[in-house]
C-alpha atoms as a PDB file:
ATOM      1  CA  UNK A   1     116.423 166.504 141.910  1.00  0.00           C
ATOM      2  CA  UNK A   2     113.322 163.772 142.738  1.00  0.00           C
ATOM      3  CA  UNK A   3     114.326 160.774 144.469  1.00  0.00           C
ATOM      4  CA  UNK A   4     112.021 157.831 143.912  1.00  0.00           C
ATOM      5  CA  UNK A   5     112.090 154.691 145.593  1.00  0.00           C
ATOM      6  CA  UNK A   6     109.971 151.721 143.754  1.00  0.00           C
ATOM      7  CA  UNK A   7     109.460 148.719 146.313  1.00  0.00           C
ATOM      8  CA  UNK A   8     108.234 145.599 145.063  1.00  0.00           C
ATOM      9  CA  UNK A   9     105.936 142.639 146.703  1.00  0.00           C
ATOM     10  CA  UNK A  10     108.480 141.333 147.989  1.00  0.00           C
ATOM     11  CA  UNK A  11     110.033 144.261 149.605  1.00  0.00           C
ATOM     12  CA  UNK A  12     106.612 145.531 150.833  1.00  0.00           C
ATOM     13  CA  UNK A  13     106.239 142.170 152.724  1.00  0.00           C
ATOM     14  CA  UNK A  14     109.601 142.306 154.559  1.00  0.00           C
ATOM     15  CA  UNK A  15     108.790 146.551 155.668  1.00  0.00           C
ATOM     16  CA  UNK A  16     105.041 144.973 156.763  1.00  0.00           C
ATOM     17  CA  UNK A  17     107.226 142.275 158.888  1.00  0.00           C
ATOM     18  CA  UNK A  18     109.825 144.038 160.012  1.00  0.00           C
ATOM     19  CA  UNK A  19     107.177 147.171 161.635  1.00  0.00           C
ATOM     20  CA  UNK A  20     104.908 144.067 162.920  1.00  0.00           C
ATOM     21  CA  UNK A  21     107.744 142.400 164.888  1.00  0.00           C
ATOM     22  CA  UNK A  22     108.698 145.931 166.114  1.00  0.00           C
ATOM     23  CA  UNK A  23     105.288 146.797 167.168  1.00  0.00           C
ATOM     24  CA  UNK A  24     104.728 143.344 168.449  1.00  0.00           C
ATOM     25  CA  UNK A  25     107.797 143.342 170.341  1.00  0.00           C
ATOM     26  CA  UNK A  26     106.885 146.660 171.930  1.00  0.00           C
ATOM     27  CA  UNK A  27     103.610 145.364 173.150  1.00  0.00           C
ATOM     28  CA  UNK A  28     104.718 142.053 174.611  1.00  0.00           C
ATOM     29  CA  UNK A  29     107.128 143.572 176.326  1.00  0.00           C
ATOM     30  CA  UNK A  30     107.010 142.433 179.929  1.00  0.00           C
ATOM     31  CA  UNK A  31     104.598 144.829 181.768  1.00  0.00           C
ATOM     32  CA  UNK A  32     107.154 145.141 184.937  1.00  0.00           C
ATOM     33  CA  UNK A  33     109.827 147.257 182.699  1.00  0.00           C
ATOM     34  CA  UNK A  34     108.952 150.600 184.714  1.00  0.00           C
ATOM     35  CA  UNK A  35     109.760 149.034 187.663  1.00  0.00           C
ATOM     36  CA  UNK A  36     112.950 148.557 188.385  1.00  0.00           C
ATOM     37  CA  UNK A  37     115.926 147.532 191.832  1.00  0.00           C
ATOM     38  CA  UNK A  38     117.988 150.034 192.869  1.00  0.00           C
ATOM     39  CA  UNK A  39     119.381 147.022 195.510  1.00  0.00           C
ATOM     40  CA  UNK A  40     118.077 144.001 196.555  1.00  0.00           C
ATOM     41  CA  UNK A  41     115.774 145.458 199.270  1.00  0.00           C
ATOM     42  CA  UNK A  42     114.731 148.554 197.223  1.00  0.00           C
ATOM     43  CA  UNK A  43     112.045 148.531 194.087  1.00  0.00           C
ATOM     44  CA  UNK A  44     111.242 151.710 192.606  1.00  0.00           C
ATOM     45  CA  UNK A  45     109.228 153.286 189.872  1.00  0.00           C
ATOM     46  CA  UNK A  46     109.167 156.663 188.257  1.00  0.00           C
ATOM     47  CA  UNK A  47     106.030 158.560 188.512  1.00  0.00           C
ATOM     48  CA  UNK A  48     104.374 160.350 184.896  1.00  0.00           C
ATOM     49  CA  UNK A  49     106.223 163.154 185.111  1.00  0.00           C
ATOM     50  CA  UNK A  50     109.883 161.010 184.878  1.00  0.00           C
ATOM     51  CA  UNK A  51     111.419 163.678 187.310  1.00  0.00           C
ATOM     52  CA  UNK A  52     111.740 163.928 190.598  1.00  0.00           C
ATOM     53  CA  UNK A  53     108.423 161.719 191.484  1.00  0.00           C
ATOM     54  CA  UNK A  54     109.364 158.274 192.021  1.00  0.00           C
ATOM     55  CA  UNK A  55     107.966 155.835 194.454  1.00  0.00           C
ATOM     56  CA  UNK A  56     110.078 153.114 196.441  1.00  0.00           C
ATOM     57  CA  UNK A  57     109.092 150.246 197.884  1.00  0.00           C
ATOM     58  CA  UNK A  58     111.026 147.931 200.372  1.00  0.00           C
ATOM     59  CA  UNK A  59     110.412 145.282 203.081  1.00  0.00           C
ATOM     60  CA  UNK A  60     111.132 146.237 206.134  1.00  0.00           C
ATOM     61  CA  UNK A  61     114.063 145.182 208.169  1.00  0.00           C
ATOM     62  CA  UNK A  62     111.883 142.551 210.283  1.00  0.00           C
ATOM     63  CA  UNK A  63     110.516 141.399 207.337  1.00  0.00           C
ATOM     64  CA  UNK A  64     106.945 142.015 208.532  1.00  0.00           C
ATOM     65  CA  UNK A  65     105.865 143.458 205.400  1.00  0.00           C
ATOM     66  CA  UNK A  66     106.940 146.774 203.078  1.00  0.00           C
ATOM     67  CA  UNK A  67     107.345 150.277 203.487  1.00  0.00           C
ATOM     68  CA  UNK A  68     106.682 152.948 201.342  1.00  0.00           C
ATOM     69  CA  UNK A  69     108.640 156.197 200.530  1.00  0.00           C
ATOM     70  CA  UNK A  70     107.887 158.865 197.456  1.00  0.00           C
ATOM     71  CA  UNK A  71     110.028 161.840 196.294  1.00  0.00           C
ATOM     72  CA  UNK A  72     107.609 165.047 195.217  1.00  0.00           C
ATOM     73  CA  UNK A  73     108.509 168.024 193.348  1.00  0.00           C
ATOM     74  CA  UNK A  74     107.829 171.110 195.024  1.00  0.00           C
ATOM     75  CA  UNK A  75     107.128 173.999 191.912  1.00  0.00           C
ATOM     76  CA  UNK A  76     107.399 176.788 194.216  1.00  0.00           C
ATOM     77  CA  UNK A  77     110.917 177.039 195.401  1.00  0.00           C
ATOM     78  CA  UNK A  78     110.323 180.988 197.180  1.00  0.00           C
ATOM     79  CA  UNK A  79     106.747 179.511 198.743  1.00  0.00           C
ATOM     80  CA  UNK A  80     107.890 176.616 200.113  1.00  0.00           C
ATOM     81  CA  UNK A  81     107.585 176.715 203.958  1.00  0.00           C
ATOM     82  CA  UNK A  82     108.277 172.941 204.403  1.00  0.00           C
ATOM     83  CA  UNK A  83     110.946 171.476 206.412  1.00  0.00           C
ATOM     84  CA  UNK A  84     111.985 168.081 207.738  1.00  0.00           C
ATOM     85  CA  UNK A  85     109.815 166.436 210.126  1.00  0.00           C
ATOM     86  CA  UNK A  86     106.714 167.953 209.097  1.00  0.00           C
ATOM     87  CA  UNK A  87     103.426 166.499 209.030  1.00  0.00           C
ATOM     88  CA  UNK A  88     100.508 167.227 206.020  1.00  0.00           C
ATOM     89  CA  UNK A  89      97.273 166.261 204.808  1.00  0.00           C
ATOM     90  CA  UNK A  90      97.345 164.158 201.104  1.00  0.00           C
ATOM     91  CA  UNK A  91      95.506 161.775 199.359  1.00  0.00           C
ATOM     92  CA  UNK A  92      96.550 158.522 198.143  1.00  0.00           C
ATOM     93  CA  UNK A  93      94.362 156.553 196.447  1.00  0.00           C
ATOM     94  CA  UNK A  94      94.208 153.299 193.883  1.00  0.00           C
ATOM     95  CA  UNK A  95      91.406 153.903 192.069  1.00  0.00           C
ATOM     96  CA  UNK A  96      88.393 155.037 194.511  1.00  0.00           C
ATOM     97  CA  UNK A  97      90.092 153.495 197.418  1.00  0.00           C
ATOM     98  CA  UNK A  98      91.610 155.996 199.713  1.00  0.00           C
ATOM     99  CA  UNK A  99      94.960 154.469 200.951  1.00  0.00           C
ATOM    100  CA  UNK A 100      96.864 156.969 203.019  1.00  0.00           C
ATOM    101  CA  UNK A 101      95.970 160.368 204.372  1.00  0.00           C
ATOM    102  CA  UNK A 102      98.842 161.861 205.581  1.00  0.00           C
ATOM    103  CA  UNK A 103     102.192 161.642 205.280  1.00  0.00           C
ATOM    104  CA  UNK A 104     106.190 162.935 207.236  1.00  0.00           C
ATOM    105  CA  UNK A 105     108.816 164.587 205.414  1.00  0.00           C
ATOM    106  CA  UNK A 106     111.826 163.124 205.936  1.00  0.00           C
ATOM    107  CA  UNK A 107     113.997 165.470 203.827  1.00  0.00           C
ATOM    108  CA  UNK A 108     113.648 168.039 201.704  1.00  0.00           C
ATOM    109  CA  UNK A 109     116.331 168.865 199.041  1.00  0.00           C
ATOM    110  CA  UNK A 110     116.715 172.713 198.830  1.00  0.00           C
ATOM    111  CA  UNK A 111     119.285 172.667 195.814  1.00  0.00           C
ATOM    112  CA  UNK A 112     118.320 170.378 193.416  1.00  0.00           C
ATOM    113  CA  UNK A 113     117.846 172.598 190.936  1.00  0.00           C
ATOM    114  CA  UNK A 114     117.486 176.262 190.646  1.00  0.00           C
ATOM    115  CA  UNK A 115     113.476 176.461 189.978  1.00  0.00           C
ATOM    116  CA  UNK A 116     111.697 173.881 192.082  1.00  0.00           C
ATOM    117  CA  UNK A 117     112.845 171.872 195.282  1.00  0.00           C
ATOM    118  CA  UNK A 118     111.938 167.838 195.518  1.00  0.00           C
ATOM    119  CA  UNK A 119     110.470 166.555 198.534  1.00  0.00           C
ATOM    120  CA  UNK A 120     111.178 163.279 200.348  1.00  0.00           C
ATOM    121  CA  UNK A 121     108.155 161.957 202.302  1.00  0.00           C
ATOM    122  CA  UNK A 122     107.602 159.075 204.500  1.00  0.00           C
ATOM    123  CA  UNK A 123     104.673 156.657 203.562  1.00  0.00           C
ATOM    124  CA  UNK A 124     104.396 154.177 206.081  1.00  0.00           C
ATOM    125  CA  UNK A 125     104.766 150.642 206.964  1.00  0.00           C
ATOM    126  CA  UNK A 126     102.532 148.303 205.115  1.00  0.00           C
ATOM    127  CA  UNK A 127     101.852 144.798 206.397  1.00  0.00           C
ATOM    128  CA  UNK A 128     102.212 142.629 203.258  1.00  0.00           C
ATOM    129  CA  UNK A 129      98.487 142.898 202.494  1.00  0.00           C
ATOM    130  CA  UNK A 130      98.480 145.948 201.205  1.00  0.00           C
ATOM    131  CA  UNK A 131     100.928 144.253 198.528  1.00  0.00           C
ATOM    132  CA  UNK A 132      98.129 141.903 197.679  1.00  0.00           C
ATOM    133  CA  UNK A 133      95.770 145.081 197.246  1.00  0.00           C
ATOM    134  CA  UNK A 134      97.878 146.576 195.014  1.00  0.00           C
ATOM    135  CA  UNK A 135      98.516 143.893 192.948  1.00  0.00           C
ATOM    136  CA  UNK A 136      94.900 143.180 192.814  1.00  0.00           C
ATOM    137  CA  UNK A 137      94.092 146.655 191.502  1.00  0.00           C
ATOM    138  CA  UNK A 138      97.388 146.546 189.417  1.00  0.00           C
ATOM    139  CA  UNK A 139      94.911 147.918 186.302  1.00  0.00           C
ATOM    140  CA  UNK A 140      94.906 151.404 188.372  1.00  0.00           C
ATOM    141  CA  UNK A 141      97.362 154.090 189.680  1.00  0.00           C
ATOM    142  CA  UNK A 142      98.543 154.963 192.685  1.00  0.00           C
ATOM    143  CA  UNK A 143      98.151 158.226 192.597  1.00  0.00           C
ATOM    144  CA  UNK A 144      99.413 161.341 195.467  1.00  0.00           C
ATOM    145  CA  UNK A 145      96.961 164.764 195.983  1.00  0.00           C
ATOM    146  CA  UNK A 146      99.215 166.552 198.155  1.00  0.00           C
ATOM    147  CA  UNK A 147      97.066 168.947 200.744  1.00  0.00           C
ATOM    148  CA  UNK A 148      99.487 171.360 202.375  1.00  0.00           C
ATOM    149  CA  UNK A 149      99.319 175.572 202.172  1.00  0.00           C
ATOM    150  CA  UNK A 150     102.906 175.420 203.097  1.00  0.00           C
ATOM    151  CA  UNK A 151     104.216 174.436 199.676  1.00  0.00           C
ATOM    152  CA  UNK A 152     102.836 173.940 196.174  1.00  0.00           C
ATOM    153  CA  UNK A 153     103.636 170.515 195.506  1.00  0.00           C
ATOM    154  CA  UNK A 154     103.196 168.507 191.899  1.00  0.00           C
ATOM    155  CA  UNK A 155     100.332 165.896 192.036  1.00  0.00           C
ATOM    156  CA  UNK A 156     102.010 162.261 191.079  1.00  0.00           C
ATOM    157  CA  UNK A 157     100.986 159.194 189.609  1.00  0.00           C
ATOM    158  CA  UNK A 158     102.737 155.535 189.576  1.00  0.00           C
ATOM    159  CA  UNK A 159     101.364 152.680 187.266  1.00  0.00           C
ATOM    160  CA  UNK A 160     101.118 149.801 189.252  1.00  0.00           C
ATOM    161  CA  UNK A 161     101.341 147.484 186.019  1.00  0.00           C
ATOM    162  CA  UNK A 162     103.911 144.413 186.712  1.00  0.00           C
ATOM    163  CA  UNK A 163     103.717 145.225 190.402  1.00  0.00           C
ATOM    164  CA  UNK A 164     102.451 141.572 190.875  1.00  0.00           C
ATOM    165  CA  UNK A 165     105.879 139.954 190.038  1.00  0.00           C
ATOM    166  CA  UNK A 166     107.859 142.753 191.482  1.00  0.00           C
ATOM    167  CA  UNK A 167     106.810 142.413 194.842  1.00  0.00           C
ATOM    168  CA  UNK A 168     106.529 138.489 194.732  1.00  0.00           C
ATOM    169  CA  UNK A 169     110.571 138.645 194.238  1.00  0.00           C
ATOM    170  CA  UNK A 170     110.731 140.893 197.257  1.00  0.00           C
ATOM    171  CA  UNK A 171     108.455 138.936 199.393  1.00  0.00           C
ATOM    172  CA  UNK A 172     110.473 135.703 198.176  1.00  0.00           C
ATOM    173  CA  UNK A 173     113.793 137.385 199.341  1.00  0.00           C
ATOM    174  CA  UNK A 174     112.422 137.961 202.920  1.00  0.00           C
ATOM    175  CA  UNK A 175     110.741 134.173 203.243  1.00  0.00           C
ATOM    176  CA  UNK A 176     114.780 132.830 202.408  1.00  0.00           C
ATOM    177  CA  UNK A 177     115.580 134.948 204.642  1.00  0.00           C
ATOM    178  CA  UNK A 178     113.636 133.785 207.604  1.00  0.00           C
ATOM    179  CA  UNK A 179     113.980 130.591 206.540  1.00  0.00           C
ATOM    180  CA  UNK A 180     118.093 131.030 206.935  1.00  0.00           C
ATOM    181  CA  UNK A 181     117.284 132.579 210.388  1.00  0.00           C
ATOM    182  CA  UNK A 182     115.634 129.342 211.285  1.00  0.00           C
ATOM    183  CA  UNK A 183     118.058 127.134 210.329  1.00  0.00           C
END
């Protein structure tokens, strides 16, 4: 039995506008929708991998500027010699600009799941200028080399696209917030 399905002008030119709008749709959607509050002090984003790599980014409590944090998956549950407090070498970079060169664990998650253990690692505090940087170089990735023998840990990359309005919001929240202090 042959099915055949005979689509005239008409309904050609309402499939051709239908997949335009959807394809249009998808491309104007706003660039910020990886990036996403987990509260109103905390932005995050998911790294390529979608699992177990995301990067967070909050001001600090003194609202002197932002500081970063990054969860890492560690692929070598049986190697992994890492513990909490440790220091390591890795390289951060947006684009060919080395940002950060070493980093702190601050946790390390032993049974998250049964093949690999995820990694919790301090970043730093960032006056708001690096802010700008990124969001000047918004067209590149920040992306994580990790450089330890202790554990075999999964490379990451963030897009930094829609960073720009992201991080305005957060700034914005911590400029009412001195501003209520002042008061």
């Amino acid at each position: 039995m042959q099915f055949a399905f005979i689509y005239g002008p008409d309904e050609m030119r309402l499939l051709k506008y239908f997949i335009s709008s959807a394809i249009m749709s998808f491309i104007s959607m706003p660039a910020c929708a990886d990036w996403s509050w987990v509260s109103d002090d905390l932005l995050v984003i998911e790294g390529i991998s979608r699992y177990a790599d995301r990067l967070e980014i909050m001001r600090t409590s003194d609202c002197w500027g932002v500081r970063m944090r990054a969860w890492a998956k560690i692929a070598d549950k049986a190697g992994n010699a890492l513990k909490r407090g440790d220091f390591f070498e890795l390289d951060v970079r947006l684009g060919d600009l080395q940002i950060l060169g070493q980093t702190k664990v601050l946790n390390v998650v032993y049974d998250f799941d049964n093949d690999f253990d995820v990694i919790y690692l301090d970043f730093g505090e960032w006056q708001w200028g690096i802010a700008d940087i990124l969001t000047e170089m918004s067209e590149h990735s920040l992306t994580a080399t990790f450089l330890t023998e202790k554990a075999e840990i999964d490379d990451n990359l963030w897009p930094l696209n829609g960073f720009a309005q992201e991080v305005g919001r957060l700034r914005s929240k911590c400029q009412t917030k001195l501003k209520g202090e002042a008061a």
